[in-house]
C-alpha atoms as a PDB file:
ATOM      1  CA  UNK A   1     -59.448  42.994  63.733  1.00  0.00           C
ATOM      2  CA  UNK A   2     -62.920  42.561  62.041  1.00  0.00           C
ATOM      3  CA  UNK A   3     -65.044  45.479  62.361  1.00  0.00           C
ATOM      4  CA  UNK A   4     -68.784  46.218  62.396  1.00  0.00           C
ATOM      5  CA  UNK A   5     -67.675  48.499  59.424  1.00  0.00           C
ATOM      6  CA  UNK A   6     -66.113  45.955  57.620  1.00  0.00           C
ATOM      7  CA  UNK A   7     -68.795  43.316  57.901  1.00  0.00           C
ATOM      8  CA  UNK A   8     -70.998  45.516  56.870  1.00  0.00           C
ATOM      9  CA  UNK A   9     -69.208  46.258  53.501  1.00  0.00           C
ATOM     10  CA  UNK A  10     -68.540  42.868  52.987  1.00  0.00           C
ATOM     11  CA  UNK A  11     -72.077  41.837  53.482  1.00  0.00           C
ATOM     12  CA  UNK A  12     -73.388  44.476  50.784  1.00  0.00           C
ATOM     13  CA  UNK A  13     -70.486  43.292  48.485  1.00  0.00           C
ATOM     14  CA  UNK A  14     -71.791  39.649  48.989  1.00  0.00           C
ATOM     15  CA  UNK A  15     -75.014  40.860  48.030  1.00  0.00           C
ATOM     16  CA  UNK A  16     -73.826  42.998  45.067  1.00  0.00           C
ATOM     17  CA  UNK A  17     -71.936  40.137  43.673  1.00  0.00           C
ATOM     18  CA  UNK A  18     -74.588  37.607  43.858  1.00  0.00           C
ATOM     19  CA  UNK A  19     -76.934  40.040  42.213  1.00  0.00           C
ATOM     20  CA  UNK A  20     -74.204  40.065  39.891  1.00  0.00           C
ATOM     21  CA  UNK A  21     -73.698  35.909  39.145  1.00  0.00           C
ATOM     22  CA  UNK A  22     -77.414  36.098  38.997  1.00  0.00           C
ATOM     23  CA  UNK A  23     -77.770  38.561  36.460  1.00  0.00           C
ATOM     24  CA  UNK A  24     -75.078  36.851  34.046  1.00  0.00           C
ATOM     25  CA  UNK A  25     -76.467  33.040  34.862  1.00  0.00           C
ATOM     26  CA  UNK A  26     -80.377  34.536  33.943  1.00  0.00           C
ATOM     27  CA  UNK A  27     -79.711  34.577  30.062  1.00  0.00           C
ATOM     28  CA  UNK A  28     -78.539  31.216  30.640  1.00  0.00           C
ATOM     29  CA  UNK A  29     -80.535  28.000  29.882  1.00  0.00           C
ATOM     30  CA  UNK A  30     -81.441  25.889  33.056  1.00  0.00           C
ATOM     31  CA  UNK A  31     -79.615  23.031  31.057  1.00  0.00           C
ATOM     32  CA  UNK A  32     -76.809  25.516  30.937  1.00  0.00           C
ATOM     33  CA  UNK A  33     -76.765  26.156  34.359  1.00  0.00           C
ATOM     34  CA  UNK A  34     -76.857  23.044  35.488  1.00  0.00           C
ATOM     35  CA  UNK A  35     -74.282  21.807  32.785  1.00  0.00           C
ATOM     36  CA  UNK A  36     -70.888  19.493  34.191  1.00  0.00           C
ATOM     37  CA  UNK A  37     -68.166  21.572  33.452  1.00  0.00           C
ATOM     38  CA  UNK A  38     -65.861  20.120  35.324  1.00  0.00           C
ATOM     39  CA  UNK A  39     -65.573  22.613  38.439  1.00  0.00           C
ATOM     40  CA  UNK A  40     -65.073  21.004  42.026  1.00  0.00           C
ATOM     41  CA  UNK A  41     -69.159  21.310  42.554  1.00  0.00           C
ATOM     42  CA  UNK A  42     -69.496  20.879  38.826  1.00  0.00           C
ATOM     43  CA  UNK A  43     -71.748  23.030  37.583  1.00  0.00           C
ATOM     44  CA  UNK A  44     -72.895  26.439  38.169  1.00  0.00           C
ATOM     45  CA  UNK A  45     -76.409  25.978  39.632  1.00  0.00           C
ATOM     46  CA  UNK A  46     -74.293  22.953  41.746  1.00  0.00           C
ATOM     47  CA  UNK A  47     -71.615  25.356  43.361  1.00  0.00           C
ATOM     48  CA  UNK A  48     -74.401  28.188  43.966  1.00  0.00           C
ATOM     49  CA  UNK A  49     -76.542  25.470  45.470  1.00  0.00           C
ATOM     50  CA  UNK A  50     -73.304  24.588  48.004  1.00  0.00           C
ATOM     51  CA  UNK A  51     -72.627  28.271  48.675  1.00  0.00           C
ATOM     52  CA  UNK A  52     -76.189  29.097  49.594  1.00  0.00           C
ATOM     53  CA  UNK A  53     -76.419  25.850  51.740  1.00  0.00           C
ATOM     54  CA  UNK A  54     -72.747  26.796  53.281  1.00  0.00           C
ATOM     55  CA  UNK A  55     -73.758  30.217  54.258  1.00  0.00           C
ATOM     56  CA  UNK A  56     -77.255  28.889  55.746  1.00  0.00           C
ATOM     57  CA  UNK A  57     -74.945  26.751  58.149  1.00  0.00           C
ATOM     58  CA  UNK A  58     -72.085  29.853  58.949  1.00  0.00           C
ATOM     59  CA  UNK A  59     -75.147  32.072  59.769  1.00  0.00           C
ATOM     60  CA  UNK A  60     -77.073  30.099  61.909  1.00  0.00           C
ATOM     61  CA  UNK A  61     -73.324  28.888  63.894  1.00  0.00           C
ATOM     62  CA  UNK A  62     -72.529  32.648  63.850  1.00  0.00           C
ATOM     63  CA  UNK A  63     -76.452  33.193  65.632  1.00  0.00           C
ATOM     64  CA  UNK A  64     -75.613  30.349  67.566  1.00  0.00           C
ATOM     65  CA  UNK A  65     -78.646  28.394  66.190  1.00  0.00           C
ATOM     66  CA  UNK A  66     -77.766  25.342  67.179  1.00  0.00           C
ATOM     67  CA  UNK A  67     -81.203  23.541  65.785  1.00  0.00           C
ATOM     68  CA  UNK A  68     -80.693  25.469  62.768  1.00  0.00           C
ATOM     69  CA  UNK A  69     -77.154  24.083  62.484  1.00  0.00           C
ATOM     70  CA  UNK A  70     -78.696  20.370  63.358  1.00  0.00           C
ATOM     71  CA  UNK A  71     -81.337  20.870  60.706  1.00  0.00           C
ATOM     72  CA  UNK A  72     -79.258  22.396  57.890  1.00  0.00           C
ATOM     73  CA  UNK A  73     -75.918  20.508  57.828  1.00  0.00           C
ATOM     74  CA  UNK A  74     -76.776  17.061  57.428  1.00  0.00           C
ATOM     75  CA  UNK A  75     -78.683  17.719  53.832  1.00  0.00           C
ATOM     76  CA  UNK A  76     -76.387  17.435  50.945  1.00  0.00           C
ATOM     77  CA  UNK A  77     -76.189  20.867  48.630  1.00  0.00           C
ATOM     78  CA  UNK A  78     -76.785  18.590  45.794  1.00  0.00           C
ATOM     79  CA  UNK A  79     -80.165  17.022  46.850  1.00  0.00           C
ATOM     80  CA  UNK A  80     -81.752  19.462  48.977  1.00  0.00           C
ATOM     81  CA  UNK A  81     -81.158  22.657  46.934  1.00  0.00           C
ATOM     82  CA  UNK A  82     -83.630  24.635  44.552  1.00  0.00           C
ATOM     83  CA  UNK A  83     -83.650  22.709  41.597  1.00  0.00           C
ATOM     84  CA  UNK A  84     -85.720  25.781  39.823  1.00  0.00           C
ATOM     85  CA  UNK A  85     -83.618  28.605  39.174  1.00  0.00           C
ATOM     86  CA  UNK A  86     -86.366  31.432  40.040  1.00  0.00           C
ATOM     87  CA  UNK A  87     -86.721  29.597  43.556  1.00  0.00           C
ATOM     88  CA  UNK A  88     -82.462  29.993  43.799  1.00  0.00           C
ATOM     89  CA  UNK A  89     -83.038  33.497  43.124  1.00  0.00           C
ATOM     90  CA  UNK A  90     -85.353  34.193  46.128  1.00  0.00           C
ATOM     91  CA  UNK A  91     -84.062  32.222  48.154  1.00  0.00           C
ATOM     92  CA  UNK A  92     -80.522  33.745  47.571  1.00  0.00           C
ATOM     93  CA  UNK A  93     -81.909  37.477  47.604  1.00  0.00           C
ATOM     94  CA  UNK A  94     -83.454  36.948  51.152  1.00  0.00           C
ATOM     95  CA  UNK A  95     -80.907  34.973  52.413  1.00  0.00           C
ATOM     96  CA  UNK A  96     -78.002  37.979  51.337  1.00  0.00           C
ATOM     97  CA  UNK A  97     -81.119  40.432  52.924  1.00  0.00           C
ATOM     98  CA  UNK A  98     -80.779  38.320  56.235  1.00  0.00           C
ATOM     99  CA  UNK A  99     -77.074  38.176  56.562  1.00  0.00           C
ATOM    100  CA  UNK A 100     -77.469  42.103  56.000  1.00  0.00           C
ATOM    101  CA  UNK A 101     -79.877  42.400  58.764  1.00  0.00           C
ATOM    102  CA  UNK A 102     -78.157  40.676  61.121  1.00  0.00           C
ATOM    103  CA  UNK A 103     -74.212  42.621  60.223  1.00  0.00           C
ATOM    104  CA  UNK A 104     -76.190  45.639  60.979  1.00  0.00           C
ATOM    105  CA  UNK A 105     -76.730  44.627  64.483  1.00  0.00           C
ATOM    106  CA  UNK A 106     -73.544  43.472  64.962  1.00  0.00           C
ATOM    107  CA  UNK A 107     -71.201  45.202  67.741  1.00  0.00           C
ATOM    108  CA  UNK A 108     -67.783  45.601  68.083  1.00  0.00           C
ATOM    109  CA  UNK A 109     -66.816  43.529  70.848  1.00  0.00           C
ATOM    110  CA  UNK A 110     -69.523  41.016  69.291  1.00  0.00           C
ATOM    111  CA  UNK A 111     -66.546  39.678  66.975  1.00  0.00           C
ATOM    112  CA  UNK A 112     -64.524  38.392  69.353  1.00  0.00           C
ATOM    113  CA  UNK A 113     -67.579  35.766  70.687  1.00  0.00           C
ATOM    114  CA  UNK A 114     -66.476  32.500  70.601  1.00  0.00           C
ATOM    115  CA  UNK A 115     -68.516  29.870  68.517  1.00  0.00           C
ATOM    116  CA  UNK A 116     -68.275  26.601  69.378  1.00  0.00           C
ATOM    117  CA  UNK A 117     -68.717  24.238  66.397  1.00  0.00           C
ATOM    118  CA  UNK A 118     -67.661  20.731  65.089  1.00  0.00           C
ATOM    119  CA  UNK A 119     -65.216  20.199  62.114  1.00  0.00           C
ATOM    120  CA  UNK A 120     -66.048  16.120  61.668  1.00  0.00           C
ATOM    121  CA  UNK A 121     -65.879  14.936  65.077  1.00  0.00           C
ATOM    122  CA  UNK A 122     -63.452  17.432  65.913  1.00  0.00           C
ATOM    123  CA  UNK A 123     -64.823  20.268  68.377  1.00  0.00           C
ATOM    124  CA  UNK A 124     -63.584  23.494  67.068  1.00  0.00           C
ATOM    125  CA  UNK A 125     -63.995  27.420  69.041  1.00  0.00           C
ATOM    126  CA  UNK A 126     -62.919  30.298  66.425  1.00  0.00           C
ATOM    127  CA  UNK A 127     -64.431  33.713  66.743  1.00  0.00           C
ATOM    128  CA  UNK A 128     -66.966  35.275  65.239  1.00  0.00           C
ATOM    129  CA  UNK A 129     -65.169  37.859  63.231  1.00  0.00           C
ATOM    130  CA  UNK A 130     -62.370  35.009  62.071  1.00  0.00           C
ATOM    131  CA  UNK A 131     -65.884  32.700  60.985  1.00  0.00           C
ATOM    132  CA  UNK A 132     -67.475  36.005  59.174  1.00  0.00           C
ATOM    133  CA  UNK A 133     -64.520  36.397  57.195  1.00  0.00           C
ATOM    134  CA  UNK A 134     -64.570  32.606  56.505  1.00  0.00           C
ATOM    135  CA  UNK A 135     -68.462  33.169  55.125  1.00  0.00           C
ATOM    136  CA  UNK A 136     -67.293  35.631  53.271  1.00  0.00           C
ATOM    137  CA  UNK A 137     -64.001  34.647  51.993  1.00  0.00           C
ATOM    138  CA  UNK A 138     -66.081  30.954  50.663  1.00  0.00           C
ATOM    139  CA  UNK A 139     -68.337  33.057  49.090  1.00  0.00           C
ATOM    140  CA  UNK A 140     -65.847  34.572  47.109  1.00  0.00           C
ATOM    141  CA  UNK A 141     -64.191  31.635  46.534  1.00  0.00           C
ATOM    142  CA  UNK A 142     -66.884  29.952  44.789  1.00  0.00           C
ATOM    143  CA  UNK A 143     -68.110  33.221  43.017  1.00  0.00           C
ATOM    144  CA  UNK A 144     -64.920  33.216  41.611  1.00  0.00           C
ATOM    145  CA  UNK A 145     -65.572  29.690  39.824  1.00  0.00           C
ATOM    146  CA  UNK A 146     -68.500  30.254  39.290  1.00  0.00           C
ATOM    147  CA  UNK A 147     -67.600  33.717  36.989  1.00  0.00           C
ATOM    148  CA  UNK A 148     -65.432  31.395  35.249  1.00  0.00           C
ATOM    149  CA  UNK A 149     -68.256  28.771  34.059  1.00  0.00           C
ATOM    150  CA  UNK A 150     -70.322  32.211  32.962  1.00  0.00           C
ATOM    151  CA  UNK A 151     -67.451  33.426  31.030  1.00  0.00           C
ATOM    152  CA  UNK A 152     -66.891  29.686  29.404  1.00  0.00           C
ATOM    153  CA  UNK A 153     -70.825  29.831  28.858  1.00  0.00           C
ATOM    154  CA  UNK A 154     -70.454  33.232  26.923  1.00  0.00           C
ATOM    155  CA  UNK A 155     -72.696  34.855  30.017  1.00  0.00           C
ATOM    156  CA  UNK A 156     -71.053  38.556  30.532  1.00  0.00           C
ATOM    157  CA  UNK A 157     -70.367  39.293  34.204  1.00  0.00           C
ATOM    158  CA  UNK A 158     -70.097  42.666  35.901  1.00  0.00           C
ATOM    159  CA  UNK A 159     -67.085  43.859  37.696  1.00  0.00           C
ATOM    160  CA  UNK A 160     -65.817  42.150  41.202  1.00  0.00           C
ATOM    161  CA  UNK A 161     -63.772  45.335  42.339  1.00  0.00           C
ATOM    162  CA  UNK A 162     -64.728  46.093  45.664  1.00  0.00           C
ATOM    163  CA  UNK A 163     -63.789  49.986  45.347  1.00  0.00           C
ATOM    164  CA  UNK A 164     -66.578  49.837  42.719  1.00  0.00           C
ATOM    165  CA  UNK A 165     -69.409  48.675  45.106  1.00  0.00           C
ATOM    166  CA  UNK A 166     -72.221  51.154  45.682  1.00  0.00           C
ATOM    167  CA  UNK A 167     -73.196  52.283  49.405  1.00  0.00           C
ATOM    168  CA  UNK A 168     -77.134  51.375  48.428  1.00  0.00           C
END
């Protein structure tokens, strides 16, 4: 069972490790960044665009923003996504700050809310908690390939051990 405990450590460890990719991608190149190296969303700057637009979509469905939803899904990560990396970075930082804000409200009987969403055509009701840990578990996901371009691009990157997050 998802707790408001555990959604709020998760959503600081989201944060932590973005701060993280961020800080390895800055001594980077934006022709670095944005270089094909073959990954599923190609590039770095590509895959962070997809997470950031991903996670706009799973928070606004786990608000139940519907508009937000109608607004956000239908734009491609590829072509509506900050294209300059200091915009990425702000936008990233308050959108981590919002998921934050919005854990630390959370309740526990909140988690077992049903959202109502559409996979496709295909109407689809999973829980809240089940779709947090989805938001989060994509995020690590793509983290994870995108530690691997930094590593192949000589960036260093910081440690992804969650015993070794900080209770800021």
């Amino acid at each position: 069972m998802v707790t408001p405990e555990f959604a709020v450590t998760m959503a600081r460890y989201n944060r932590w490790q973005n701060r993280s990719v961020i800080a390895a991608a800055q001594g980077l190149t934006d022709a670095d960044r944005w270089q094909d190296r073959g990954a599923f969303f190609r590039s770095i700057a590509e895959t962070l665009n997809h997470v950031l637009w991903d996670d706009r979509i799973w928070l606004a469905r786990l608000r139940g923003d519907h508009r937000a939803v109608a607004d956000i899904a239908p734009r491609h990560p590829y072509t509506d996504a900050p294209a300059d990396w200091s915009d990425y970075v702000a936008q990233r930082g308050a959108l981590d700050e919002e998921i934050i804000a919005w854990v630390d409200l959370l309740k526990p009987d909140d988690f077992s809310t049903m959202i109502a969403w559409q996979r496709g055509n295909e109407p689809v009701h999973t829980t809240l908690g089940f779709n947090f840990v989805h938001m989060i578990n994509h995020q690590t996901h793509h983290r994870g390939q995108v530690h691997l371009m930094l590593t192949q691009a000589g960036a260093k990157t910081g440690s992804t051990d969650l015993p070794m997050l900080d209770s800021d």
